[in-house]
C-alpha atoms as a PDB file:
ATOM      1  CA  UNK A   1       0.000   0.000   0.000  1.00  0.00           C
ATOM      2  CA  UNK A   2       1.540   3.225  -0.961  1.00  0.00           C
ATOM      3  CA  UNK A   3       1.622   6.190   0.900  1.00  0.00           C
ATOM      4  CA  UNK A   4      -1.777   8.033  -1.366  1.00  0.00           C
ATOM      5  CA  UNK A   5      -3.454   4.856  -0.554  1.00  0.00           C
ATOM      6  CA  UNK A   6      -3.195   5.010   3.108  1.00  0.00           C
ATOM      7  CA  UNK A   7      -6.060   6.443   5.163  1.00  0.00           C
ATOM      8  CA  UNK A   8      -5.316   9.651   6.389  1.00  0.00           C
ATOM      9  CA  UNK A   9      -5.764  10.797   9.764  1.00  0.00           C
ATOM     10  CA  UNK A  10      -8.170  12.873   8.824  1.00  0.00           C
ATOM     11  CA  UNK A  11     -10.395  10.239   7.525  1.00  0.00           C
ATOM     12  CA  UNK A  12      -9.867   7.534  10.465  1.00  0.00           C
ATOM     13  CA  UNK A  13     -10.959  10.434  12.511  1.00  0.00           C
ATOM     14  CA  UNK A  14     -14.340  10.934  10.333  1.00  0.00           C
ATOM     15  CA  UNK A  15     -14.966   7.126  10.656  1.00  0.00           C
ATOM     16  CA  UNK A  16     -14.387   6.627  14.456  1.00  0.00           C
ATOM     17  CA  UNK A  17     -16.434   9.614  15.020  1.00  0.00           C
ATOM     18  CA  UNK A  18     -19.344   7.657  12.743  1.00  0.00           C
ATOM     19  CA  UNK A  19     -19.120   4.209  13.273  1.00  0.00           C
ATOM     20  CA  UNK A  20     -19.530   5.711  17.750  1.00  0.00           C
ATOM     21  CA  UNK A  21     -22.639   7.979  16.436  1.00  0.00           C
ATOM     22  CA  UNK A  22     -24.389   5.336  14.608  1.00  0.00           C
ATOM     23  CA  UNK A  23     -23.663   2.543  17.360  1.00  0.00           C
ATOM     24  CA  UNK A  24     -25.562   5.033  19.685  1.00  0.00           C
ATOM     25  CA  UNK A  25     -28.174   5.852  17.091  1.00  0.00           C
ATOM     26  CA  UNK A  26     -28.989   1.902  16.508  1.00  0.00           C
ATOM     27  CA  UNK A  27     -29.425   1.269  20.512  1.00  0.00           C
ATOM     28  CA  UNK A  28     -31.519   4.235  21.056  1.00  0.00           C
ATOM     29  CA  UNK A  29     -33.894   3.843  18.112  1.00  0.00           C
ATOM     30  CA  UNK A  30     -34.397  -0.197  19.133  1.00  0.00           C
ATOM     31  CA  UNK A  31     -34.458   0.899  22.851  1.00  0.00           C
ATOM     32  CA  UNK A  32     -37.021   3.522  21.517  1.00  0.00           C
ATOM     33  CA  UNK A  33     -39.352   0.915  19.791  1.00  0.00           C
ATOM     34  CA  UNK A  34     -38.767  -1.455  22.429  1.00  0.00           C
ATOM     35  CA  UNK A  35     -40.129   1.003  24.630  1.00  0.00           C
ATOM     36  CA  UNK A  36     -43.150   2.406  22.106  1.00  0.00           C
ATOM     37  CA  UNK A  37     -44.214  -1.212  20.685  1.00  0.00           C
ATOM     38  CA  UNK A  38     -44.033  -2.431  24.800  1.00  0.00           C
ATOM     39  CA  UNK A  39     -46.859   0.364  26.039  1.00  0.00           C
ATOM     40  CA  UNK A  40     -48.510   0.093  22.317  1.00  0.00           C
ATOM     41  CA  UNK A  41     -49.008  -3.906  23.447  1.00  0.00           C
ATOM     42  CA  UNK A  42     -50.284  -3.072  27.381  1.00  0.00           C
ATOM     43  CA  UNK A  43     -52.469  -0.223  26.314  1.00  0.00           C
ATOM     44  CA  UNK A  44     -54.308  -2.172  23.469  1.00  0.00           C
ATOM     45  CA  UNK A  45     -54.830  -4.829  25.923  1.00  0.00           C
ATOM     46  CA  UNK A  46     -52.948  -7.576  23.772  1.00  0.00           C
ATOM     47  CA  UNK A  47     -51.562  -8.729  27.249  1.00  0.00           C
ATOM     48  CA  UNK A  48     -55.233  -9.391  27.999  1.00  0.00           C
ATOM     49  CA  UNK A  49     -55.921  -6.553  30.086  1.00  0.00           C
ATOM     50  CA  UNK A  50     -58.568  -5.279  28.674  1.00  0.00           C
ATOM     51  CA  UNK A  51     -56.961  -2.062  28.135  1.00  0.00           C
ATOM     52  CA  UNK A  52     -58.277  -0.056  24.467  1.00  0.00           C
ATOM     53  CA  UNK A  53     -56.553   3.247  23.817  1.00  0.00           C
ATOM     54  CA  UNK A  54     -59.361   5.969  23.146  1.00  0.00           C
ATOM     55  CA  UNK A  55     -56.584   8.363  22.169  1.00  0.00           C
ATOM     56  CA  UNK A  56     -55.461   9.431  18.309  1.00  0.00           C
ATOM     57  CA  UNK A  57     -52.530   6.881  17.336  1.00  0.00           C
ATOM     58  CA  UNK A  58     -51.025   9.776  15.195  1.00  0.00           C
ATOM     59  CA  UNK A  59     -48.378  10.436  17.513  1.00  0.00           C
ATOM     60  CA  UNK A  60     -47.383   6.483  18.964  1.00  0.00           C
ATOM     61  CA  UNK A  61     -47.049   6.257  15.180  1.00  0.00           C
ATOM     62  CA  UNK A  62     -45.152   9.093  14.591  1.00  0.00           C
ATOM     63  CA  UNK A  63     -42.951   8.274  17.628  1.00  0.00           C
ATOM     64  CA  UNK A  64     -42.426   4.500  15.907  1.00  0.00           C
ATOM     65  CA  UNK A  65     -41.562   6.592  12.648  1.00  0.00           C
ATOM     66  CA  UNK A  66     -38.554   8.233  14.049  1.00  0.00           C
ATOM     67  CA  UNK A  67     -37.054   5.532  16.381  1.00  0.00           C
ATOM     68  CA  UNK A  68     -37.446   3.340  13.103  1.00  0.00           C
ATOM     69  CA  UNK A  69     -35.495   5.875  11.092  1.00  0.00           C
ATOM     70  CA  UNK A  70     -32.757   6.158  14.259  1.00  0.00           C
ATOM     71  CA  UNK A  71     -31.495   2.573  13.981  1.00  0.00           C
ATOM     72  CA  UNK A  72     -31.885   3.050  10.314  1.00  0.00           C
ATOM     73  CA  UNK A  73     -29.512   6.044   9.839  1.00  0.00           C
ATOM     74  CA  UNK A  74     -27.283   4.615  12.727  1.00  0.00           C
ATOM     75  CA  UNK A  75     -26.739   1.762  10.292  1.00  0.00           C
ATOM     76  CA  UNK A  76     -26.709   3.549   7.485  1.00  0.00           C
ATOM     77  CA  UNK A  77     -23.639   5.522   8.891  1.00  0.00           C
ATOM     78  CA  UNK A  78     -21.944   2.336  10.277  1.00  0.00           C
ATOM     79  CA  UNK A  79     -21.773   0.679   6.964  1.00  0.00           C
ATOM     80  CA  UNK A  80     -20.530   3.757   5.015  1.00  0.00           C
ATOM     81  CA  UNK A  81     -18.251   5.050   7.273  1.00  0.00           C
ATOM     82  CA  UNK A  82     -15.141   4.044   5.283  1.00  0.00           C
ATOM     83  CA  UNK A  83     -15.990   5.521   1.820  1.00  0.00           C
ATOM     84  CA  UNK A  84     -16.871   9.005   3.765  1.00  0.00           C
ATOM     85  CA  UNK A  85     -13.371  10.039   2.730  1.00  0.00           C
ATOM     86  CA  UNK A  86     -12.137  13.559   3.965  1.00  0.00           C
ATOM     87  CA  UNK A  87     -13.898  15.741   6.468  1.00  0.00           C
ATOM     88  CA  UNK A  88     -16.450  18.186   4.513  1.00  0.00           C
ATOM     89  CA  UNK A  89     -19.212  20.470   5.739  1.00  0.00           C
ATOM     90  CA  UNK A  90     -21.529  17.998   3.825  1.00  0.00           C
ATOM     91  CA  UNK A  91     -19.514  15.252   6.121  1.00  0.00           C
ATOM     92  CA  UNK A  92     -20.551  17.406   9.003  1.00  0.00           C
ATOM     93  CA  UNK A  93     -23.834  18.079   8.356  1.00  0.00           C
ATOM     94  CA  UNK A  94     -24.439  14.183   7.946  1.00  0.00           C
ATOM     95  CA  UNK A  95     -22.888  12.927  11.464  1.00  0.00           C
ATOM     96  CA  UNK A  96     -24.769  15.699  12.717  1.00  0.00           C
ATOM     97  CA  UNK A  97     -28.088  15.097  12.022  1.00  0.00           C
ATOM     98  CA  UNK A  98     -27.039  11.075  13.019  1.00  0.00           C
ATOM     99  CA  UNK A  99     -25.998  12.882  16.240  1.00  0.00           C
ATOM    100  CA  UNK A 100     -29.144  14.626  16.778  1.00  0.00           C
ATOM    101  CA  UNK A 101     -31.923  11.681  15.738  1.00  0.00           C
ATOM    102  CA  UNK A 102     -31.413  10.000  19.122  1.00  0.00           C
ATOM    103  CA  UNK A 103     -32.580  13.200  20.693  1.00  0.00           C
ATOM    104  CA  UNK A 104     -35.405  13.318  18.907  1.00  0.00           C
ATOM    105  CA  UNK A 105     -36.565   9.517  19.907  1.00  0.00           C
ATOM    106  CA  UNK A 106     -36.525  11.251  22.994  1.00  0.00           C
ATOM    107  CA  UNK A 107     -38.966  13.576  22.362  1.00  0.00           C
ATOM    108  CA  UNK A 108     -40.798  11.515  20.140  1.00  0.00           C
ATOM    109  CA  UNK A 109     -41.301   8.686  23.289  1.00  0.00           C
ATOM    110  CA  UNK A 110     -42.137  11.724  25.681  1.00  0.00           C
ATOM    111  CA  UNK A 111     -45.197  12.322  22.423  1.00  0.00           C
ATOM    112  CA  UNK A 112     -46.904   8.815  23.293  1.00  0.00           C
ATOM    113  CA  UNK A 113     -50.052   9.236  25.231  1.00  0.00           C
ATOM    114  CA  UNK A 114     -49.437   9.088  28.921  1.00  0.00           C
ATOM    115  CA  UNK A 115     -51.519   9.196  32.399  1.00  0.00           C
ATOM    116  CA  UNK A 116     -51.634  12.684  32.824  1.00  0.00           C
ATOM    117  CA  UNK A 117     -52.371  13.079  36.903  1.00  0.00           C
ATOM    118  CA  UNK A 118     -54.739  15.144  38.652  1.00  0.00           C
ATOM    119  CA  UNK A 119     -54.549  18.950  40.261  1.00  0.00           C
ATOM    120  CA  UNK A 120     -55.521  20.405  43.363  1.00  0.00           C
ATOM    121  CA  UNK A 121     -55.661  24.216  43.266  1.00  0.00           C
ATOM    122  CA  UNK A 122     -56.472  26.406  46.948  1.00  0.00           C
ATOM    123  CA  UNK A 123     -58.332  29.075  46.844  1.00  0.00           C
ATOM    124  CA  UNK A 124     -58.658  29.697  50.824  1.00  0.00           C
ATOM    125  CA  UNK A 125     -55.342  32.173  52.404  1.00  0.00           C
ATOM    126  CA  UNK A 126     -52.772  30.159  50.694  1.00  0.00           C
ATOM    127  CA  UNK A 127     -52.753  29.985  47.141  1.00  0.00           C
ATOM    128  CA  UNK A 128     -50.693  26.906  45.470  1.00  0.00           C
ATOM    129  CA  UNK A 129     -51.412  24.353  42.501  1.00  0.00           C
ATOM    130  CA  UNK A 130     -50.324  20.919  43.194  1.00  0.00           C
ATOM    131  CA  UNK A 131     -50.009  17.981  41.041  1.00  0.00           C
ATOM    132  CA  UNK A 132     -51.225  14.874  42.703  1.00  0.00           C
ATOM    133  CA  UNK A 133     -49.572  11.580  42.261  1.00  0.00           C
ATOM    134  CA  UNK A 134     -53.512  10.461  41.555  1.00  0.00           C
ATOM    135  CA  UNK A 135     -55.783  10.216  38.319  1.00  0.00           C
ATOM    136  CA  UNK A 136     -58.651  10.925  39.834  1.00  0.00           C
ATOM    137  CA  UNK A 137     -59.506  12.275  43.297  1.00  0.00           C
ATOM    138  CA  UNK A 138     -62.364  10.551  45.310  1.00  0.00           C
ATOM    139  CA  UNK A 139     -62.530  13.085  48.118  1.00  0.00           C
ATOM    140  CA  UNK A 140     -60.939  14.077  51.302  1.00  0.00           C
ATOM    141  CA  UNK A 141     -59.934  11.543  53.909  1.00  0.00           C
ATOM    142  CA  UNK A 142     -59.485  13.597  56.928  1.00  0.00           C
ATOM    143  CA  UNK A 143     -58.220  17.067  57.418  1.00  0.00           C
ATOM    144  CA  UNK A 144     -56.594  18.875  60.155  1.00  0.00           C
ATOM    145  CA  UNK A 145     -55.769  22.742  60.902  1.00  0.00           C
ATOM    146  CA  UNK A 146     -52.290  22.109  58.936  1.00  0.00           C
ATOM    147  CA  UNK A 147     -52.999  19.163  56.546  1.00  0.00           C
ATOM    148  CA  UNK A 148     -55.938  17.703  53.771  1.00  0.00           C
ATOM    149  CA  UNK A 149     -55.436  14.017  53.187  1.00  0.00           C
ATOM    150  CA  UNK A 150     -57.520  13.010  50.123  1.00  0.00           C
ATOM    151  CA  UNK A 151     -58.143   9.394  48.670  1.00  0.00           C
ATOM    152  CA  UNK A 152     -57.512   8.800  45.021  1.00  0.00           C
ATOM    153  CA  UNK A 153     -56.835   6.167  42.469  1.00  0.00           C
ATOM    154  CA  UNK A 154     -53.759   6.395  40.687  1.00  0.00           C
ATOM    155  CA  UNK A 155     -54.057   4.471  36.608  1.00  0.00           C
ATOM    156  CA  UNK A 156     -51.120   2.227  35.465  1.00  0.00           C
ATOM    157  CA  UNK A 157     -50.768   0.755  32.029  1.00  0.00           C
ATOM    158  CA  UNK A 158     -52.707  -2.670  31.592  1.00  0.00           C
ATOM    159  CA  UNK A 159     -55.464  -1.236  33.264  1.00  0.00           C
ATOM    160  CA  UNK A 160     -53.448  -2.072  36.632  1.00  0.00           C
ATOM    161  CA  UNK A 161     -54.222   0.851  39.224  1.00  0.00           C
ATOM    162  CA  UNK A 162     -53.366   1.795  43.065  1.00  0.00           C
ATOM    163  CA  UNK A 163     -55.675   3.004  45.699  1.00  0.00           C
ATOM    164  CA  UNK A 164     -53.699   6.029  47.279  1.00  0.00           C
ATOM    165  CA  UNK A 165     -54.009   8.682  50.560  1.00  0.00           C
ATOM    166  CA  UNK A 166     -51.912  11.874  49.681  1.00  0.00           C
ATOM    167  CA  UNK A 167     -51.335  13.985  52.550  1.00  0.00           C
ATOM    168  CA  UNK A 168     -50.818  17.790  51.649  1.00  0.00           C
ATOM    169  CA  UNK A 169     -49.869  20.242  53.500  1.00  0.00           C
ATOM    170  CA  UNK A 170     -52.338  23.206  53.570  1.00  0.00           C
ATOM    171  CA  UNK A 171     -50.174  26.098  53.970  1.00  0.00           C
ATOM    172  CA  UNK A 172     -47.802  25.506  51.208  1.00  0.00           C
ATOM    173  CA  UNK A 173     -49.400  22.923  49.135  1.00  0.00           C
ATOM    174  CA  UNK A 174     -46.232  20.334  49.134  1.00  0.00           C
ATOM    175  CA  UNK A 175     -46.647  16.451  49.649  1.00  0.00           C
ATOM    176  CA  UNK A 176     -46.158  15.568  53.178  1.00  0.00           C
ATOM    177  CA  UNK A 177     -46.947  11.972  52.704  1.00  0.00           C
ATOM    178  CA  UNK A 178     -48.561   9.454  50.222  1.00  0.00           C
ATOM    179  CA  UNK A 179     -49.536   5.635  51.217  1.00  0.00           C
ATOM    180  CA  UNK A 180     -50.999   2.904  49.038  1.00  0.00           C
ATOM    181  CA  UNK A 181     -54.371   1.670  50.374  1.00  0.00           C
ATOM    182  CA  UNK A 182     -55.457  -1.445  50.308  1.00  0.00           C
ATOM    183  CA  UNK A 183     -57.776  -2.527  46.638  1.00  0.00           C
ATOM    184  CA  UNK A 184     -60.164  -4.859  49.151  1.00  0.00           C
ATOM    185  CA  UNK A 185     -60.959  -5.032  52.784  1.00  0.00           C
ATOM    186  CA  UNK A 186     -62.574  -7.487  54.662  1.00  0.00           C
ATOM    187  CA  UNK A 187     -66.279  -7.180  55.392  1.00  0.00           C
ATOM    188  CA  UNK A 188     -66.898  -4.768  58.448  1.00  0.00           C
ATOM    189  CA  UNK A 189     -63.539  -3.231  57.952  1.00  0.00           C
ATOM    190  CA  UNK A 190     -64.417  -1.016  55.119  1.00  0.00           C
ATOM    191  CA  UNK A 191     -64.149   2.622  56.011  1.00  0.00           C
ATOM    192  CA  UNK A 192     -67.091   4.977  54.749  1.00  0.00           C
ATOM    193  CA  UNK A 193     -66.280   6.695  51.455  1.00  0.00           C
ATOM    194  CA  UNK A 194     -64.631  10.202  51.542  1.00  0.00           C
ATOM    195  CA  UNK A 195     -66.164  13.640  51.996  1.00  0.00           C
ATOM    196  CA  UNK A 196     -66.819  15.673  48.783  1.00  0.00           C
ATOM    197  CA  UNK A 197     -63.996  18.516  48.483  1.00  0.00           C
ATOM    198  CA  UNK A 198     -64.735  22.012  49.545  1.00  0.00           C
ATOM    199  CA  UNK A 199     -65.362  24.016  46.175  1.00  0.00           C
ATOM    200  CA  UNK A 200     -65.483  27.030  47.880  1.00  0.00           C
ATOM    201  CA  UNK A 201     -61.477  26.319  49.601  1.00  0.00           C
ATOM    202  CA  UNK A 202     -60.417  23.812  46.470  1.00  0.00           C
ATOM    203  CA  UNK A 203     -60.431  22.968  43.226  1.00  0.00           C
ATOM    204  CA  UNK A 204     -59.644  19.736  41.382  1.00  0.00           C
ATOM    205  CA  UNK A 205     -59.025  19.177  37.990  1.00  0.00           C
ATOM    206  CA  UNK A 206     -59.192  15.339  37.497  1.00  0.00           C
ATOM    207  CA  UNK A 207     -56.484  13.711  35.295  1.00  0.00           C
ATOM    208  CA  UNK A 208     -57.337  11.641  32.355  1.00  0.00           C
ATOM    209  CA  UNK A 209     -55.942   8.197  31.080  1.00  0.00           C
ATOM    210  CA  UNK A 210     -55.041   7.503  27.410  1.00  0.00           C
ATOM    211  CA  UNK A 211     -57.229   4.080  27.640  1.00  0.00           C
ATOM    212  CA  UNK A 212     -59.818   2.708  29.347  1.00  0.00           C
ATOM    213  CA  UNK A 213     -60.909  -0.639  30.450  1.00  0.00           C
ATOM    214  CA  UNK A 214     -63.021  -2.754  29.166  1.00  0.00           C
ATOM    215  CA  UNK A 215     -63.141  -5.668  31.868  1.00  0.00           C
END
């Protein structure tokens, strides 16, 4: 091999710097449709949940669209990163937009239709806005002169869901506590059900679920 057929630094450089992008590239976009075609499954109840999405599948579709074209361009760069030849801003421009697709499976995962959880808003001395780690707020459990304790129901994929008491603290609206309640109680143990929420002190702005369940 003579010395004008010898790979230049230059070049190695270029296909280091590739073959490391599109690696990364390739994992993320198959972590990324691992991740998309694993909720897909659980939220269309193919687990036998139950579970139907009631949402627009625009955006898990869109989502599987770009983690797809991750591990494509990943590969894409892997296999042609010896005839890249010498640096170029076209060179560039290509391992950057490699670069920057793993990003956007990021943002295209954070796109797919999640639990969104509910609010509690005070009206009374204090005003605050807390976000509950609940769906949907039954009522209030107890309250004291410094806290509200409310009982809620907190929605998991595959139609699988958690009874929950979240403590608040009235002054400054922060989380003092939250406990998981038992789903079923022995008969004569069963408390009676919560007390409707003050409107006048609170409001709450239920959260929604991207499915619902059919069993």
């Amino acid at each position: 091999m003579t010395d004008r057929d010898r790979p230049t630094d230059d070049a190695q450089w270029m296909s280091v710097a590739f073959a490391g992008v599109g690696v990364v590239a390739v994992a993320v976009g198959l972590i990324g449709l691992g991740t998309i075609g694993y909720w897909y499954l659980a939220d269309m109840g193919w687990t036998g949940s139950g579970s139907t999405l009631v949402v627009s599948r625009w955006p898990i579709a869109l989502a599987a669209f770009v983690a797809a074209l991750c591990s494509l361009f990943g590969a894409t760069a892997i296999l042609l990163r010896r005839s890249l030849g010498r640096s170029s801003p076209a060179v560039f421009l290509l391992l950057a937009s490699v670069a920057a697709l793993p990003l956007a499976v990021v943002v295209a995962i954070r796109a797919y239709p999640q639990v969104e959880p509910a609010v509690l808003i005070a009206h009374g001395d204090a005003h605050w806005r807390t976000v509950l780690p609940v769906t949907e707020v039954f009522g209030v459990r107890s309250e004291t002169d410094r806290t509200i304790t409310l009982e809620g129901r907190a929605d998991r994929r595959a139609c699988t869901w958690q009874l929950r008491a979240v403590t608040i603290d009235l002054a400054t609206g922060q989380l003092t506590d939250v406990t998981e309640l038992p789903g079923f109680l022995p008969a004569g143990q069963v408390p009676p059900p919560p007390t409707p929420i003050d409107p006048g002190t609170f409001e709450i702005i239920q959260g929604t679920a991207p499915f619902i369940c059919r069993n």
